[in-house]
PDB file of N, CA and C in Angstrom:
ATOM      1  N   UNK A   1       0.818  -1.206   0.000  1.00  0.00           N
ATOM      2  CA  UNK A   1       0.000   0.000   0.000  1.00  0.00           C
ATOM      3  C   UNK A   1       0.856   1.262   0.000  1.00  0.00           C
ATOM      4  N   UNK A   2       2.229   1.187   0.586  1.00  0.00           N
ATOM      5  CA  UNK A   2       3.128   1.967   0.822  1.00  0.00           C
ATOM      6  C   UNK A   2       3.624   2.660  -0.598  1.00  0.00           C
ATOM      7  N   UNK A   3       3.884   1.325  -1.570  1.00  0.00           N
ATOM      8  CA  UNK A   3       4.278   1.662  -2.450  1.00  0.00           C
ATOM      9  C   UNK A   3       2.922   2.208  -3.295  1.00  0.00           C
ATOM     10  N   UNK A   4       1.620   2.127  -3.626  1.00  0.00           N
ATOM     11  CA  UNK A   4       1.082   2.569  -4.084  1.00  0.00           C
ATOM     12  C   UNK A   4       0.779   3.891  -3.988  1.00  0.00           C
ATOM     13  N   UNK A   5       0.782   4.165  -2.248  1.00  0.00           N
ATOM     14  CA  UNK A   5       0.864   5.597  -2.516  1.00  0.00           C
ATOM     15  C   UNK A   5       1.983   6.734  -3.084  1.00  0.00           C
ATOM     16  N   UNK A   6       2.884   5.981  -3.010  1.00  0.00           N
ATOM     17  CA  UNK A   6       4.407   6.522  -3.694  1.00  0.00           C
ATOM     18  C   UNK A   6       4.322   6.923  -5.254  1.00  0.00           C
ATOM     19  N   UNK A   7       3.590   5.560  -5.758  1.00  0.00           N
ATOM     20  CA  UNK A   7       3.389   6.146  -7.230  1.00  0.00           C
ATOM     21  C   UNK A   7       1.991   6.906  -7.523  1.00  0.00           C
ATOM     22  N   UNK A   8       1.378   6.713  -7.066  1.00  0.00           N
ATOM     23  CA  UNK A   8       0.099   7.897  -7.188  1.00  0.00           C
ATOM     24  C   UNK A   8       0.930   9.555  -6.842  1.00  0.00           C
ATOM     25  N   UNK A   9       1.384   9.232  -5.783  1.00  0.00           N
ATOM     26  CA  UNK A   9       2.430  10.813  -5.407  1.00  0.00           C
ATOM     27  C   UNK A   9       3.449  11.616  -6.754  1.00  0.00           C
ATOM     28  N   UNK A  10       4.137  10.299  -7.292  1.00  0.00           N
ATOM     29  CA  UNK A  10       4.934  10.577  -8.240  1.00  0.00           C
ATOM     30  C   UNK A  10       3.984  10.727  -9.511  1.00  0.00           C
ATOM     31  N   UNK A  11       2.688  10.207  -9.858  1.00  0.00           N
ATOM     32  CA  UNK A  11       2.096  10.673 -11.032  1.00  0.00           C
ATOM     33  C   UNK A  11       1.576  11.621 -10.564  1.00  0.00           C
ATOM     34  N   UNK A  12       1.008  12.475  -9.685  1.00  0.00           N
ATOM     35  CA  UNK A  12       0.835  13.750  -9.502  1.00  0.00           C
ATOM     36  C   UNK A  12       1.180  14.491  -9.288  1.00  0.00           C
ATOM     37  N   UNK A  13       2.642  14.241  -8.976  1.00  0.00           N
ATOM     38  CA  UNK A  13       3.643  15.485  -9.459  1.00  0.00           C
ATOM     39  C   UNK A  13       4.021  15.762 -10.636  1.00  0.00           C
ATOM     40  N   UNK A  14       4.449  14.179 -11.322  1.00  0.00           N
ATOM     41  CA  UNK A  14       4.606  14.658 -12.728  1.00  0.00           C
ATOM     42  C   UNK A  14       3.372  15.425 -13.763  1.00  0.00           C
ATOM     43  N   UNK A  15       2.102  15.173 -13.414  1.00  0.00           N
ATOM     44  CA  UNK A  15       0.948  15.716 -14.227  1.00  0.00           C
ATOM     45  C   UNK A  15       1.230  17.301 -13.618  1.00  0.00           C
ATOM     46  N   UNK A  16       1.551  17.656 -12.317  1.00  0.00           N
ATOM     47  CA  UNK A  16       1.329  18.992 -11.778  1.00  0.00           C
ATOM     48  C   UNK A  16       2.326  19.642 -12.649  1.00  0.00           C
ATOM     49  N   UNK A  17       3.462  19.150 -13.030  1.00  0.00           N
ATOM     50  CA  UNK A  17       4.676  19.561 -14.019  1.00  0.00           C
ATOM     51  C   UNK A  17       4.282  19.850 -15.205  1.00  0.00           C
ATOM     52  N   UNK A  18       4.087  18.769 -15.826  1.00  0.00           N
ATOM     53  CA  UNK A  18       3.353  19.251 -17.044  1.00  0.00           C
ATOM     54  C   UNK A  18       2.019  20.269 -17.463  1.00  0.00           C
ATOM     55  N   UNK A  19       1.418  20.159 -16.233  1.00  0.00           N
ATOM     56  CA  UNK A  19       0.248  21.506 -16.363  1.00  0.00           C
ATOM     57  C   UNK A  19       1.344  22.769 -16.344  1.00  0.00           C
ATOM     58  N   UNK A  20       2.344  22.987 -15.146  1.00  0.00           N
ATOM     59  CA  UNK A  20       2.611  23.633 -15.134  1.00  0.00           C
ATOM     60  C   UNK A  20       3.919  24.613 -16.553  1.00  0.00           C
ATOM     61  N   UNK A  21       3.865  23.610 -17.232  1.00  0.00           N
ATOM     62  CA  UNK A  21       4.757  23.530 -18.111  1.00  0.00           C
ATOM     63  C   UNK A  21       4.058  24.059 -19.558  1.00  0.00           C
ATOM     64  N   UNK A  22       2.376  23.481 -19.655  1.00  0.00           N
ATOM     65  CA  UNK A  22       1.582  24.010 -20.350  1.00  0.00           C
ATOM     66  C   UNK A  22       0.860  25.101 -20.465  1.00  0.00           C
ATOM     67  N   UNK A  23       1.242  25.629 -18.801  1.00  0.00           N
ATOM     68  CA  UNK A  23       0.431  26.662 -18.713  1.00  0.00           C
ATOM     69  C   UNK A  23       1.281  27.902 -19.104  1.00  0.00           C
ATOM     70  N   UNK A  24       2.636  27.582 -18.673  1.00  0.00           N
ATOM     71  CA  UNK A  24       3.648  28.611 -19.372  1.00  0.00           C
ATOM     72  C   UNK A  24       3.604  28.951 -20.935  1.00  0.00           C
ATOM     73  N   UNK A  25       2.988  27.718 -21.553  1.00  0.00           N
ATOM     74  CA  UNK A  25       2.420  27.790 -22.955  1.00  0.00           C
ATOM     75  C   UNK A  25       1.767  28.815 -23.154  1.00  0.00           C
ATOM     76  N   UNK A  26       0.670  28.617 -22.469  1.00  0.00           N
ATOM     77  CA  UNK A  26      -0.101  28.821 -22.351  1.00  0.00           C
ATOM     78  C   UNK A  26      -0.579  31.358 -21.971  1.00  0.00           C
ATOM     79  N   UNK A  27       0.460  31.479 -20.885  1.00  0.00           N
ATOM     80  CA  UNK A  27       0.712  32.670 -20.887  1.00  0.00           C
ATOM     81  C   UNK A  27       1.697  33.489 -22.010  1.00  0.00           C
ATOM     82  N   UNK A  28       2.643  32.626 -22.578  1.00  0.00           N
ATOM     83  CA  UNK A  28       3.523  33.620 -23.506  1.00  0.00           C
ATOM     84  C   UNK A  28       2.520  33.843 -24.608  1.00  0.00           C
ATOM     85  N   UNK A  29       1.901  32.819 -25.458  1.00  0.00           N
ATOM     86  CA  UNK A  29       0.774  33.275 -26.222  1.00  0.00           C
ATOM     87  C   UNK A  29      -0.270  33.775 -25.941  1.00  0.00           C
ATOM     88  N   UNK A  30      -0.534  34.172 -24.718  1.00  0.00           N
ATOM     89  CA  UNK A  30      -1.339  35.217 -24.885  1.00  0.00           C
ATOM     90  C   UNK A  30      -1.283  36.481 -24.572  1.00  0.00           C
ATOM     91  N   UNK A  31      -0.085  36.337 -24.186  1.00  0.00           N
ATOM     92  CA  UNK A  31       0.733  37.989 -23.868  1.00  0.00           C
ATOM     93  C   UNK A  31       1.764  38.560 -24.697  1.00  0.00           C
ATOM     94  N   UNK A  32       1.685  37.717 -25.956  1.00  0.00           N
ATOM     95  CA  UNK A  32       2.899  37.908 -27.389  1.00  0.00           C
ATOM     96  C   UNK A  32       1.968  39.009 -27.779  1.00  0.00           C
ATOM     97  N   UNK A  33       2.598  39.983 -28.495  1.00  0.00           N
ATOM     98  CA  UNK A  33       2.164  41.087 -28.841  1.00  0.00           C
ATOM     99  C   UNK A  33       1.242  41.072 -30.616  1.00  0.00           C
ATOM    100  N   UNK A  34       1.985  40.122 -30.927  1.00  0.00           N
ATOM    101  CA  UNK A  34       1.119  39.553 -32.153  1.00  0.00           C
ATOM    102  C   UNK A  34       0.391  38.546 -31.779  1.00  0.00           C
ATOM    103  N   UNK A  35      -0.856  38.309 -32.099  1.00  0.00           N
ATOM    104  CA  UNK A  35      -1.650  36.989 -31.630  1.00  0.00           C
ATOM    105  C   UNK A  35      -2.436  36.743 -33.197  1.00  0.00           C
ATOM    106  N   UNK A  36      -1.468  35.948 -33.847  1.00  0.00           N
ATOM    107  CA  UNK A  36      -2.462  35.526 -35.471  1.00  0.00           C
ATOM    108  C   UNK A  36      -3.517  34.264 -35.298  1.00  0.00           C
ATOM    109  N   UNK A  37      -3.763  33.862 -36.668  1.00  0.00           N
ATOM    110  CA  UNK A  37      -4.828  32.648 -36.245  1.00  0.00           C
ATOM    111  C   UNK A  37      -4.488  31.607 -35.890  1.00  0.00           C
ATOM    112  N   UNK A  38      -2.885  31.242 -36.256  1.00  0.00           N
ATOM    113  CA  UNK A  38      -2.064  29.950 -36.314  1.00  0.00           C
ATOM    114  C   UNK A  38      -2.047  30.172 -34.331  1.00  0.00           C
ATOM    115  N   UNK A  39      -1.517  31.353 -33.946  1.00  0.00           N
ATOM    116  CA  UNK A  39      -1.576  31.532 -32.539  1.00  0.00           C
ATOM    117  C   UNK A  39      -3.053  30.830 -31.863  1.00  0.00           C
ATOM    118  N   UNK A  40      -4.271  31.339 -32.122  1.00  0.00           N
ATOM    119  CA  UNK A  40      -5.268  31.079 -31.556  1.00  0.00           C
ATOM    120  C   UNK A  40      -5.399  29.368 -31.954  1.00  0.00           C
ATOM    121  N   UNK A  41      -5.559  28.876 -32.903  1.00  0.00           N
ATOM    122  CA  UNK A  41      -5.181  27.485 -32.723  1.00  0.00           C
ATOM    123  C   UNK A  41      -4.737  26.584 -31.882  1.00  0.00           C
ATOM    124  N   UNK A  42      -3.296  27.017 -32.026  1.00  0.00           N
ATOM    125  CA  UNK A  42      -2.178  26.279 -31.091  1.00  0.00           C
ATOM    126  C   UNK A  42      -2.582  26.858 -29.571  1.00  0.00           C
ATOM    127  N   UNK A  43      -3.054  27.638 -29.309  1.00  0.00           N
ATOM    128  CA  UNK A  43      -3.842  28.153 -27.606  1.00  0.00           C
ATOM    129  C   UNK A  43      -4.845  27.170 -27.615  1.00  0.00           C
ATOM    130  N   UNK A  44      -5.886  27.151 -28.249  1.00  0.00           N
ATOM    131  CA  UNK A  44      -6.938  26.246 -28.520  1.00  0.00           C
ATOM    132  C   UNK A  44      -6.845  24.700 -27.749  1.00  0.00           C
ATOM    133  N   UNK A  45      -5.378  24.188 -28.731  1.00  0.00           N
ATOM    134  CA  UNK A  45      -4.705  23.107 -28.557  1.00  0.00           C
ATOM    135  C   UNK A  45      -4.500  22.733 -26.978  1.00  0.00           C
ATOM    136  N   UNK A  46      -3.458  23.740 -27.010  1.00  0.00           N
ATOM    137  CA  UNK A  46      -2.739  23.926 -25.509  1.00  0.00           C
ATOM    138  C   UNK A  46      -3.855  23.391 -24.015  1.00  0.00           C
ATOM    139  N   UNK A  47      -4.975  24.358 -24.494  1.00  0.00           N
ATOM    140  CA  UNK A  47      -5.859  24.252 -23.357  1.00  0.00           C
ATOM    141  C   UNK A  47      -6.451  23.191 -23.670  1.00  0.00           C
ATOM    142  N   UNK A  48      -6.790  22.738 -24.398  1.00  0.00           N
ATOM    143  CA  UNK A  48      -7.704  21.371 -24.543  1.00  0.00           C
ATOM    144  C   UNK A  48      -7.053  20.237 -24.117  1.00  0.00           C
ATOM    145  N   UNK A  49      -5.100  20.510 -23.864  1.00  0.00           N
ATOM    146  CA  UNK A  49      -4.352  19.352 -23.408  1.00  0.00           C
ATOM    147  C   UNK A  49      -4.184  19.421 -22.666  1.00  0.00           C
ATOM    148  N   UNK A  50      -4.428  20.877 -21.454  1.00  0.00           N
ATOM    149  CA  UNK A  50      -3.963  21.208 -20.197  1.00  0.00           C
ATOM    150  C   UNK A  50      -5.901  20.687 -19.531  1.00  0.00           C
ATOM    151  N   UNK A  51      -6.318  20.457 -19.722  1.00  0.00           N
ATOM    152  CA  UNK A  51      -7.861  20.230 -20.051  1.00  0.00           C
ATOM    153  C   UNK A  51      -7.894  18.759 -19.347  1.00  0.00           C
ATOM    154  N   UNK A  52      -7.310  18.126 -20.156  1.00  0.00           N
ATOM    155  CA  UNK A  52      -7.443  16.463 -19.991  1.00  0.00           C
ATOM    156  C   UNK A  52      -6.393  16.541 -18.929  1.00  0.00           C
ATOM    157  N   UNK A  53      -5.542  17.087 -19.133  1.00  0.00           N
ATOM    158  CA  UNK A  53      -4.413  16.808 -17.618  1.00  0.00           C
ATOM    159  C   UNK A  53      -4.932  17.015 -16.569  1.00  0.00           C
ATOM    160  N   UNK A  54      -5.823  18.084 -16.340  1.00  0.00           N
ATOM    161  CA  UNK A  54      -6.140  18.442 -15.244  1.00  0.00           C
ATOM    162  C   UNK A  54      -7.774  17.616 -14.732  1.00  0.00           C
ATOM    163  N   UNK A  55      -8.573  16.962 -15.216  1.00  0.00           N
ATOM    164  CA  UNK A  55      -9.608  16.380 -15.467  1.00  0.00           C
ATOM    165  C   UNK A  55      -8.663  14.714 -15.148  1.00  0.00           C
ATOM    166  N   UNK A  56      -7.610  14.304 -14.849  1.00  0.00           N
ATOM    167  CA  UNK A  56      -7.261  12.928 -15.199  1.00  0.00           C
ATOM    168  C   UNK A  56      -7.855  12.564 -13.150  1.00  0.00           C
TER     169      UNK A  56
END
Protein backbone atom coordinates (compact mmCIF):
# COMPACT_ATOMS: atom_id res chain seq x y z
CA UNK A 1 0.00 0.00 0.00
CA UNK A 2 3.13 1.97 0.82
CA UNK A 3 4.28 1.66 -2.45
CA UNK A 4 1.08 2.57 -4.08
CA UNK A 5 0.86 5.60 -2.52
CA UNK A 6 4.41 6.52 -3.69
CA UNK A 7 3.39 6.15 -7.23
CA UNK A 8 0.10 7.90 -7.19
CA UNK A 9 2.43 10.81 -5.41
CA UNK A 10 4.93 10.58 -8.24
CA UNK A 11 2.10 10.67 -11.03
CA UNK A 12 0.84 13.75 -9.50
CA UNK A 13 3.64 15.49 -9.46
CA UNK A 14 4.61 14.66 -12.73
CA UNK A 15 0.95 15.72 -14.23
CA UNK A 16 1.33 18.99 -11.78
CA UNK A 17 4.68 19.56 -14.02
CA UNK A 18 3.35 19.25 -17.04
CA UNK A 19 0.25 21.51 -16.36
CA UNK A 20 2.61 23.63 -15.13
CA UNK A 21 4.76 23.53 -18.11
CA UNK A 22 1.58 24.01 -20.35
CA UNK A 23 0.43 26.66 -18.71
CA UNK A 24 3.65 28.61 -19.37
CA UNK A 25 2.42 27.79 -22.96
CA UNK A 26 -0.10 28.82 -22.35
CA UNK A 27 0.71 32.67 -20.89
CA UNK A 28 3.52 33.62 -23.51
CA UNK A 29 0.77 33.28 -26.22
CA UNK A 30 -1.34 35.22 -24.89
CA UNK A 31 0.73 37.99 -23.87
CA UNK A 32 2.90 37.91 -27.39
CA UNK A 33 2.16 41.09 -28.84
CA UNK A 34 1.12 39.55 -32.15
CA UNK A 35 -1.65 36.99 -31.63
CA UNK A 36 -2.46 35.53 -35.47
CA UNK A 37 -4.83 32.65 -36.24
CA UNK A 38 -2.06 29.95 -36.31
CA UNK A 39 -1.58 31.53 -32.54
CA UNK A 40 -5.27 31.08 -31.56
CA UNK A 41 -5.18 27.49 -32.72
CA UNK A 42 -2.18 26.28 -31.09
CA UNK A 43 -3.84 28.15 -27.61
CA UNK A 44 -6.94 26.25 -28.52
CA UNK A 45 -4.70 23.11 -28.56
CA UNK A 46 -2.74 23.93 -25.51
CA UNK A 47 -5.86 24.25 -23.36
CA UNK A 48 -7.70 21.37 -24.54
CA UNK A 49 -4.35 19.35 -23.41
CA UNK A 50 -3.96 21.21 -20.20
CA UNK A 51 -7.86 20.23 -20.05
CA UNK A 52 -7.44 16.46 -19.99
CA UNK A 53 -4.41 16.81 -17.62
CA UNK A 54 -6.14 18.44 -15.24
CA UNK A 55 -9.61 16.38 -15.47
CA UNK A 56 -7.26 12.93 -15.20
Amino acid sequence: TLNNWHKNLNSAISKLYTCWAVEAKVLKLTFSHKITENNYKELQEILEYEHKILIQ
